[in-house]
Protein backbone atom coordinates (compact mmCIF):
# COMPACT_ATOMS: atom_id res chain seq x y z
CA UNK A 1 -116.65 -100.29 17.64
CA UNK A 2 -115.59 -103.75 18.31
CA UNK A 3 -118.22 -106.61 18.49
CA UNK A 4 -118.67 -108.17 22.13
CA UNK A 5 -118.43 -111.13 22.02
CA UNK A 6 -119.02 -114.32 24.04
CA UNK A 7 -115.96 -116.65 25.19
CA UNK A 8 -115.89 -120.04 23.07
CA UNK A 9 -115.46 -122.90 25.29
CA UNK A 10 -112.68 -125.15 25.20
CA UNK A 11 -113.73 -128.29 23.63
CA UNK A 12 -111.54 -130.92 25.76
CA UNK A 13 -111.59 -133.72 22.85
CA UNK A 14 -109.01 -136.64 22.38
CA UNK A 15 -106.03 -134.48 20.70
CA UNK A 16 -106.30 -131.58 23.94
CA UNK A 17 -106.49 -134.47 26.46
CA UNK A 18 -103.40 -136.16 24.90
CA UNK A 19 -101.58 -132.64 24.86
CA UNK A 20 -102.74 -131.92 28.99
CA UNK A 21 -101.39 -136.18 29.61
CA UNK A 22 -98.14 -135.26 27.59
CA UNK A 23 -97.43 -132.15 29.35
CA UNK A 24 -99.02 -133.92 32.83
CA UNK A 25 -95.88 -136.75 32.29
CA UNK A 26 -93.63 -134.10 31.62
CA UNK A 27 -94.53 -132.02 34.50
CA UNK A 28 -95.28 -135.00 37.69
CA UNK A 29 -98.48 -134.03 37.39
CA UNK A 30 -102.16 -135.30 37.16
CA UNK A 31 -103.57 -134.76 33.50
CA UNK A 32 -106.53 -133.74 35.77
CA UNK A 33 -104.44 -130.75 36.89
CA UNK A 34 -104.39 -129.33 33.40
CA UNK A 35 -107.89 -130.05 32.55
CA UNK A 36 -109.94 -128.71 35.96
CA UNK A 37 -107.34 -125.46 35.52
CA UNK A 38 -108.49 -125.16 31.69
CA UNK A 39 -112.71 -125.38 32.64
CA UNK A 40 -111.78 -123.24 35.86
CA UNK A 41 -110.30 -120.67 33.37
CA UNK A 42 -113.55 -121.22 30.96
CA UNK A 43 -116.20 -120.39 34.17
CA UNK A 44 -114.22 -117.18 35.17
CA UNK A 45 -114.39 -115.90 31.81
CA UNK A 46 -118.05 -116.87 31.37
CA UNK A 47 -118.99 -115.37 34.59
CA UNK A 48 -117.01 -112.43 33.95
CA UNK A 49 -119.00 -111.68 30.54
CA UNK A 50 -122.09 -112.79 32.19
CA UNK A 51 -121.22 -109.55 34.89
CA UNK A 52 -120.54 -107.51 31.72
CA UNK A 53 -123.66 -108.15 29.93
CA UNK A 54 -125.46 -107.60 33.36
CA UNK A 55 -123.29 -103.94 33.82
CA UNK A 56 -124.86 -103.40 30.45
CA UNK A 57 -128.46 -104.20 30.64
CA UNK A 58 -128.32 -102.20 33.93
CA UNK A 59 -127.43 -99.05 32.73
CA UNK A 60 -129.02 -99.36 29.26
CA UNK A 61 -132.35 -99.83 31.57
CA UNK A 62 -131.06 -96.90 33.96
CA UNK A 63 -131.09 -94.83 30.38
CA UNK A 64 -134.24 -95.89 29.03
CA UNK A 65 -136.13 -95.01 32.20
CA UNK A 66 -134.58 -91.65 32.47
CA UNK A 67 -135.70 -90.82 28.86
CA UNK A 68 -139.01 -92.12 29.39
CA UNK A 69 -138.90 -89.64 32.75
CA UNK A 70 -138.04 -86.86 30.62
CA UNK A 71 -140.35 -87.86 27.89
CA UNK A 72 -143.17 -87.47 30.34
CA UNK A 73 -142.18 -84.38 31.77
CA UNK A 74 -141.88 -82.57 28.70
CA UNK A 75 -145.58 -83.47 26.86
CA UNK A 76 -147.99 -81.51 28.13
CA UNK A 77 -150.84 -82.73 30.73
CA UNK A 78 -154.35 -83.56 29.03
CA UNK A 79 -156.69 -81.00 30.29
CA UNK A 80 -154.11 -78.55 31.24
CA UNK A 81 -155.26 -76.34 28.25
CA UNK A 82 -152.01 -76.08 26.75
């Protein structure tokens, strides 16, 4: 099974924000453009993991109450005599 894990952020240092003005020159465009589109992409995926782990922990708690349901149900009362 493959290890989930977390999206890395981006790190927008002096060699990415020359690439983004380069390709911002090239294109017409703001070097802005490039950057807000590359930290929009960054919170999608970390909300989207953030919905995963919370999928998870949901139904790993939906599991551990059901065996702790069944746990119960299957030991005998105190007192019953059993």
């Amino acid at each position: 099974m493959e290890d989930l894990a977390m999206p890395k952020p981006v790190q927008i240092d002096d060699d990415l924000y020359a690439r983004a003005a380069t390709a911002a020159s090239r294109e017409g465009k703001h070097v802005e453009t490039y950057i807000n589109e590359l930290l929009q992409v960054q919170l999608r995926d970390v909300e989207r993991m953030q919905q995963i782990v919370r999928d998870l922990d949901e139904i790993a708690g939906d599991d551990a109450e059901e065996a702790w349901i069944l746990r119960e149900n299957s030991t005998p009362a105190k007192g019953s005599g059993s």
